[in-house]
Protein backbone atom coordinates (compact mmCIF):
# COMPACT_ATOMS: atom_id res chain seq x y z
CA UNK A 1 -19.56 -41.41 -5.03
CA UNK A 2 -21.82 -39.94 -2.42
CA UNK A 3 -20.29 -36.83 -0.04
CA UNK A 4 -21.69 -36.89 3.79
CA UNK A 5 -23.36 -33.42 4.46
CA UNK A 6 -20.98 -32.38 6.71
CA UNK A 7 -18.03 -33.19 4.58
CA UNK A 8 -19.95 -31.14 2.07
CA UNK A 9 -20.05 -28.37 4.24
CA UNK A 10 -16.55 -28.32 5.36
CA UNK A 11 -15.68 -28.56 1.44
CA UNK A 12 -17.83 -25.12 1.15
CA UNK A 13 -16.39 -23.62 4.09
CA UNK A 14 -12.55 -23.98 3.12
CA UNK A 15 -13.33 -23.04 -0.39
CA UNK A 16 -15.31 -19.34 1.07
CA UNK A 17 -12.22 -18.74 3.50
CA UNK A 18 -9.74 -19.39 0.20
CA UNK A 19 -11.93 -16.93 -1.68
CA UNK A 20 -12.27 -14.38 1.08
CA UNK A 21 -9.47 -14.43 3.67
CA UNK A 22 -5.94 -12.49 3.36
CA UNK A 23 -3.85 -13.82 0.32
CA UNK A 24 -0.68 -12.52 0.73
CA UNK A 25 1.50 -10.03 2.76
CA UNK A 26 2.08 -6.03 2.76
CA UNK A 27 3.93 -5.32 -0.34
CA UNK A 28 3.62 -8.28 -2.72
CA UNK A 29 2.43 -7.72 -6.23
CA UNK A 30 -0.90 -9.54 -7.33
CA UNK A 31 -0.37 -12.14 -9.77
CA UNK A 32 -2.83 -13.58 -12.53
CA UNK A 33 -2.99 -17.15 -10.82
CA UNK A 34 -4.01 -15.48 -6.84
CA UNK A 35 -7.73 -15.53 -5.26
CA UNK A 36 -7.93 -11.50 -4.68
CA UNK A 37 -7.70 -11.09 -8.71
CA UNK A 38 -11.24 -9.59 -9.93
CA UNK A 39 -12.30 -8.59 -6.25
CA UNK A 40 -14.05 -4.99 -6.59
CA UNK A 41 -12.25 -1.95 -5.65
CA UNK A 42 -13.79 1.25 -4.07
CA UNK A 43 -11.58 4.76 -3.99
CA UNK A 44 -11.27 6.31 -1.03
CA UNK A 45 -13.76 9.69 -1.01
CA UNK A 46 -12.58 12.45 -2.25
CA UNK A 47 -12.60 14.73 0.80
CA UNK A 48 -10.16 12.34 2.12
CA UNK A 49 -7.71 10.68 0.05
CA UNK A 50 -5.45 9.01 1.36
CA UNK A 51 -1.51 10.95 1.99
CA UNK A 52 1.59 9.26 3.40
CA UNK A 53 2.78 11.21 6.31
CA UNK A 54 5.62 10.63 9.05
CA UNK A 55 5.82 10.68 12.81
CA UNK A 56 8.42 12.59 13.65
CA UNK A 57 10.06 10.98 16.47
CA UNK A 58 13.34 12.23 16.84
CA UNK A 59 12.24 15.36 16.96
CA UNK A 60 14.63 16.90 14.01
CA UNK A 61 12.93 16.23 11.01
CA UNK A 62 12.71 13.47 8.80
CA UNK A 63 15.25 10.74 9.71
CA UNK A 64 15.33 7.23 9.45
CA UNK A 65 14.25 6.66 13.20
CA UNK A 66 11.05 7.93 12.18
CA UNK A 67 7.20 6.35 11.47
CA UNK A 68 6.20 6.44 8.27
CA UNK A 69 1.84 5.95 7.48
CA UNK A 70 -0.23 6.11 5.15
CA UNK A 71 -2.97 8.68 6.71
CA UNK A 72 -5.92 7.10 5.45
CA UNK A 73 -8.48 10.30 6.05
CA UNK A 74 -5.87 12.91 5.94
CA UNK A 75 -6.48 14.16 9.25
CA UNK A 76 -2.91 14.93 10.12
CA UNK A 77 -2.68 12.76 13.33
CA UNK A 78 -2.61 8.75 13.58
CA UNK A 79 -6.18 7.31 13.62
CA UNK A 80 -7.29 3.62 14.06
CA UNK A 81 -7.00 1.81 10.73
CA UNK A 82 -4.22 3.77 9.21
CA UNK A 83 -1.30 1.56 7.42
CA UNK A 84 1.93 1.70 9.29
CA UNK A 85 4.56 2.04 6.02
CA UNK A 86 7.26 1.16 8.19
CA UNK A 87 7.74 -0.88 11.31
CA UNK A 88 6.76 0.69 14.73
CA UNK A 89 7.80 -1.40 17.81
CA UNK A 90 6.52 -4.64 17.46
CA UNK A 91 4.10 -3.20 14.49
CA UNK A 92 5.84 -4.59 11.48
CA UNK A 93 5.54 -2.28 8.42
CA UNK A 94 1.65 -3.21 6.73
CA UNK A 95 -0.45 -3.22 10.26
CA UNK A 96 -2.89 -1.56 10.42
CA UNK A 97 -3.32 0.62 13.56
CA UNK A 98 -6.10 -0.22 16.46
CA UNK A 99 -7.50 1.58 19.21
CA UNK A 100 -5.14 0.95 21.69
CA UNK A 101 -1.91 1.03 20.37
CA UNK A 102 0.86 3.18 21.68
CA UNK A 103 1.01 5.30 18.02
CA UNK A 104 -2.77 6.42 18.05
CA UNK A 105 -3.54 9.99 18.15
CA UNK A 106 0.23 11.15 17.48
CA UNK A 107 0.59 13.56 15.22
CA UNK A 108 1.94 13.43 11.55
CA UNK A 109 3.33 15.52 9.04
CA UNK A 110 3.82 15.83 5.28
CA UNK A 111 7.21 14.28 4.05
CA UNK A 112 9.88 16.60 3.14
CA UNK A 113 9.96 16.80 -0.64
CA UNK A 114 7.80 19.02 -2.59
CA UNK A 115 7.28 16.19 -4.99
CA UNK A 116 7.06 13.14 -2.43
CA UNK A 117 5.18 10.13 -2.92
CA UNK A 118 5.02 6.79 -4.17
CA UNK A 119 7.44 5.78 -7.04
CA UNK A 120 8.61 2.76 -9.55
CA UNK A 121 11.75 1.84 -10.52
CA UNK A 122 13.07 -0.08 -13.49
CA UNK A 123 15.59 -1.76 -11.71
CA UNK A 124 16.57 -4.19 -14.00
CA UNK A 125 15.74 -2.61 -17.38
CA UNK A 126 12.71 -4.26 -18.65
CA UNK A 127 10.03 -2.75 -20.92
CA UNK A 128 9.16 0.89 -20.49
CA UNK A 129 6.74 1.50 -17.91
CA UNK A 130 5.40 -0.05 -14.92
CA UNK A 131 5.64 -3.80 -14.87
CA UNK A 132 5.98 -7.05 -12.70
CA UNK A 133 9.51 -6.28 -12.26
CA UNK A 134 9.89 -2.92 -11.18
CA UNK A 135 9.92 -1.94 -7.48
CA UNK A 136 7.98 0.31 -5.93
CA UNK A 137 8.78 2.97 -3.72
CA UNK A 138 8.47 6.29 -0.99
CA UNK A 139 10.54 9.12 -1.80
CA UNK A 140 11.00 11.15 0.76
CA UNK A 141 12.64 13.91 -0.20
CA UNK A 142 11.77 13.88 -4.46
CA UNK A 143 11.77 17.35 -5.99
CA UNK A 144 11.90 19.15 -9.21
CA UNK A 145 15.04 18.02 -10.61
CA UNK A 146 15.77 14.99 -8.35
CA UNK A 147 13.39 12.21 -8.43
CA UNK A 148 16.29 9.42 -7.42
CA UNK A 149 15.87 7.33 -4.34
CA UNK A 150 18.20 8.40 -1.63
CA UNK A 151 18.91 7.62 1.50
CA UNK A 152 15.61 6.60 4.37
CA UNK A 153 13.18 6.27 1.08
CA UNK A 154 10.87 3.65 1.90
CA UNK A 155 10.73 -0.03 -0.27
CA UNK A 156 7.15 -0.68 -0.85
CA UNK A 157 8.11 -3.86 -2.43
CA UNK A 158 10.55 -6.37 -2.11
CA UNK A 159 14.16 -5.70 -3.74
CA UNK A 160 16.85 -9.03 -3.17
CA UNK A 161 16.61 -9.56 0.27
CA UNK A 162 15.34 -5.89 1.19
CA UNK A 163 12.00 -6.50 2.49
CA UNK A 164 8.99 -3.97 2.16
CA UNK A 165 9.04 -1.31 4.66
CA UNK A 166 13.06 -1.31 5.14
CA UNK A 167 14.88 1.71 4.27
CA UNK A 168 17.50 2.68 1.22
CA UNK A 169 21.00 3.20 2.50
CA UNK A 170 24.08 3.72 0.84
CA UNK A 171 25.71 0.95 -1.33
CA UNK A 172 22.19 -0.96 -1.66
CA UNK A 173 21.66 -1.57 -4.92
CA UNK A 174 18.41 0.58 -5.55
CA UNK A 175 20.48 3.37 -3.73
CA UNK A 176 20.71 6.66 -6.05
CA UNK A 177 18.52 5.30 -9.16
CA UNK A 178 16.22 7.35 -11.10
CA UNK A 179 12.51 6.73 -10.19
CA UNK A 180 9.13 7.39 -11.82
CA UNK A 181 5.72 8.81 -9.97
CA UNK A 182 2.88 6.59 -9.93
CA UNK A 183 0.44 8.86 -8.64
CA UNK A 184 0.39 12.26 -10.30
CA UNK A 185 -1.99 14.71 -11.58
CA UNK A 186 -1.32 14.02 -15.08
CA UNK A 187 -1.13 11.57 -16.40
CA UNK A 188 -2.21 9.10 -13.25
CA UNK A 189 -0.59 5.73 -13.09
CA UNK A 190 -1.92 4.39 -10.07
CA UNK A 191 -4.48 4.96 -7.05
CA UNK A 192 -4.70 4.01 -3.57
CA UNK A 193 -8.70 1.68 -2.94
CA UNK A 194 -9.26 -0.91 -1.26
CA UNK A 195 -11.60 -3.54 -0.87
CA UNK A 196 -14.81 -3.80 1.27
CA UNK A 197 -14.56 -7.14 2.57
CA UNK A 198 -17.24 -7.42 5.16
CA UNK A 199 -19.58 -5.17 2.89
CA UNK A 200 -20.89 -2.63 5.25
CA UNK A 201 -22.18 1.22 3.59
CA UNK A 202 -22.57 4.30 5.13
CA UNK A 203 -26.31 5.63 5.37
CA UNK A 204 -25.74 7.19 1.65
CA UNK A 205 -25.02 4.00 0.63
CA UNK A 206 -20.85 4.54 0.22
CA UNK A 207 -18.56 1.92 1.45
CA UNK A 208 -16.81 2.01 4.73
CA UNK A 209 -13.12 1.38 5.14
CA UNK A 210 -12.11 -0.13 8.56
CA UNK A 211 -9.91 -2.52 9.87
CA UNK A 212 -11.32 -6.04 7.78
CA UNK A 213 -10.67 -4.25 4.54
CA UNK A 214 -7.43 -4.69 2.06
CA UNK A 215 -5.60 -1.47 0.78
CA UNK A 216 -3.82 -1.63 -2.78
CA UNK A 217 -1.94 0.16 -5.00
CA UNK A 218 -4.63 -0.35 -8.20
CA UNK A 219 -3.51 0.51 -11.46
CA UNK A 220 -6.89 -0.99 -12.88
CA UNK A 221 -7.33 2.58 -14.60
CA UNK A 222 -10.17 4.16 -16.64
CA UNK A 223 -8.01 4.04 -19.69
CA UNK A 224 -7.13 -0.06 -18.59
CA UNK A 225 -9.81 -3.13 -18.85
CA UNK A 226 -10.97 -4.04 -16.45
CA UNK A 227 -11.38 -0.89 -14.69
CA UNK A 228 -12.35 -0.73 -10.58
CA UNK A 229 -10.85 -4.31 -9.69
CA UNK A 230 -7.62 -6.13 -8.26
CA UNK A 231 -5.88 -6.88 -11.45
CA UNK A 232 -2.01 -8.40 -12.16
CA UNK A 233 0.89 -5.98 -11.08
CA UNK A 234 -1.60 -3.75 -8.11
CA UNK A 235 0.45 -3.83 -5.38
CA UNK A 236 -0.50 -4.99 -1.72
CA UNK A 237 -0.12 -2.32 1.06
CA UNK A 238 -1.62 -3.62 4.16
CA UNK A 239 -0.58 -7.08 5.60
């Protein structure tokens, strides 16, 4: 059977945009059978590694009326392309911000616990250590001693009907359950790249993150194989 040229090309054109255009939503998990599996991952540099940090709008510290981003450059105030965590507005939690946007330039601080970051939880019991099943989460307010999720921690993933971005409250079901770091010194889990996807460098030839590219939550590892691309079980965190 013969194929017309420009049916060809059509075929050739849907096939590039299912290779290359956005798969799936702010915090799903990658899965073995999705398009994004294999893409490369860059880290961020180290001079600016990504932190998750919270506009403090209320004025009285951390509350649940508050922004929560992840500050892609560290610079301590919101910038174009960082990751809204949470919803802002009409922002739902996984934009990315832009130029104009009424949250650009405000400033953002640290989160409240000395040991504050991003977290897993065996919810429902499965094998030790981080799998397909086990949420992930911000904890606000994790210390020596207390790494449970409390109250205004941040879902990165979907729980039930708890969508990513939405807050723990009381009588939730992940409310008050013992969590586990993901990204620590020793030994490291998991790290925040992302993926270049219109393949522009810097004039030393690194890659530069902007508003095109995907974020995850990689835990393709030096000690894992493959090492450095999206793999099963890396989580999603822009939309």
């Amino acid at each position: 059977m013969r194929i017309s040229k420009n049916r060809l090309m059509m075929m050739i054109l849907i096939l590039a945009l299912s290779l290359n255009g956005s798969v799936a939503q702010f915090g799903s998990k990658v899965t073995s059978g999705d398009v994004d599996v294999s893409r490369l991952l860059y880290s961020f540099p180290p001079q600016s590694q990504p932190s998750i940090k919270f506009w403090d709008v209320s004025g009285n510290g951390y509350t649940g009326d508050d922004v929560v981003y992840l500050d892609i450059m560290d610079s301590g105030v919101v910038d174009a392309y960082d990751i809204r965590l949470t919803q802002f507005n009409t922002h739902p939690a996984g934009s990315k911000v832009m130029s104009g946007d009424n949250d650009i330039g405000k400033s953002v601080s640290p989160l409240p616990g000395d040991l504050s970051g991003i977290y897993f939880l065996d919810l429902y019991g499965n094998i030790p250590g981080y799998d397909e099943w086990d949420r992930v989460y911000i904890l606000a307010n994790a210390g020596p001693g207390n790494t449970r999720t409390l109250i205004n921690d941040i879902r990165l993933s979907q729980v039930g009907g708890l969508a990513p971005g939405t807050r723990v409250l009381n009588f939730h079901i992940d409310h008050d359950k013992l969590a586990t770091p993901m990204i620590t010194d020793t030994p490291v889990m998991a790290t925040i790249r992302f993926f270049n996807r219109n393949g522009n460098f810097d004039i030393s030839g690194y890659p530069i993150y902007d508003a095109a590219d995907d974020v995850y939550l990689d835990i393709s590892l030096p000690s894992a194989i493959p090492f450095g691309f999206v793999v099963p079980n890396n989580l999603r965190l822009s939309g």
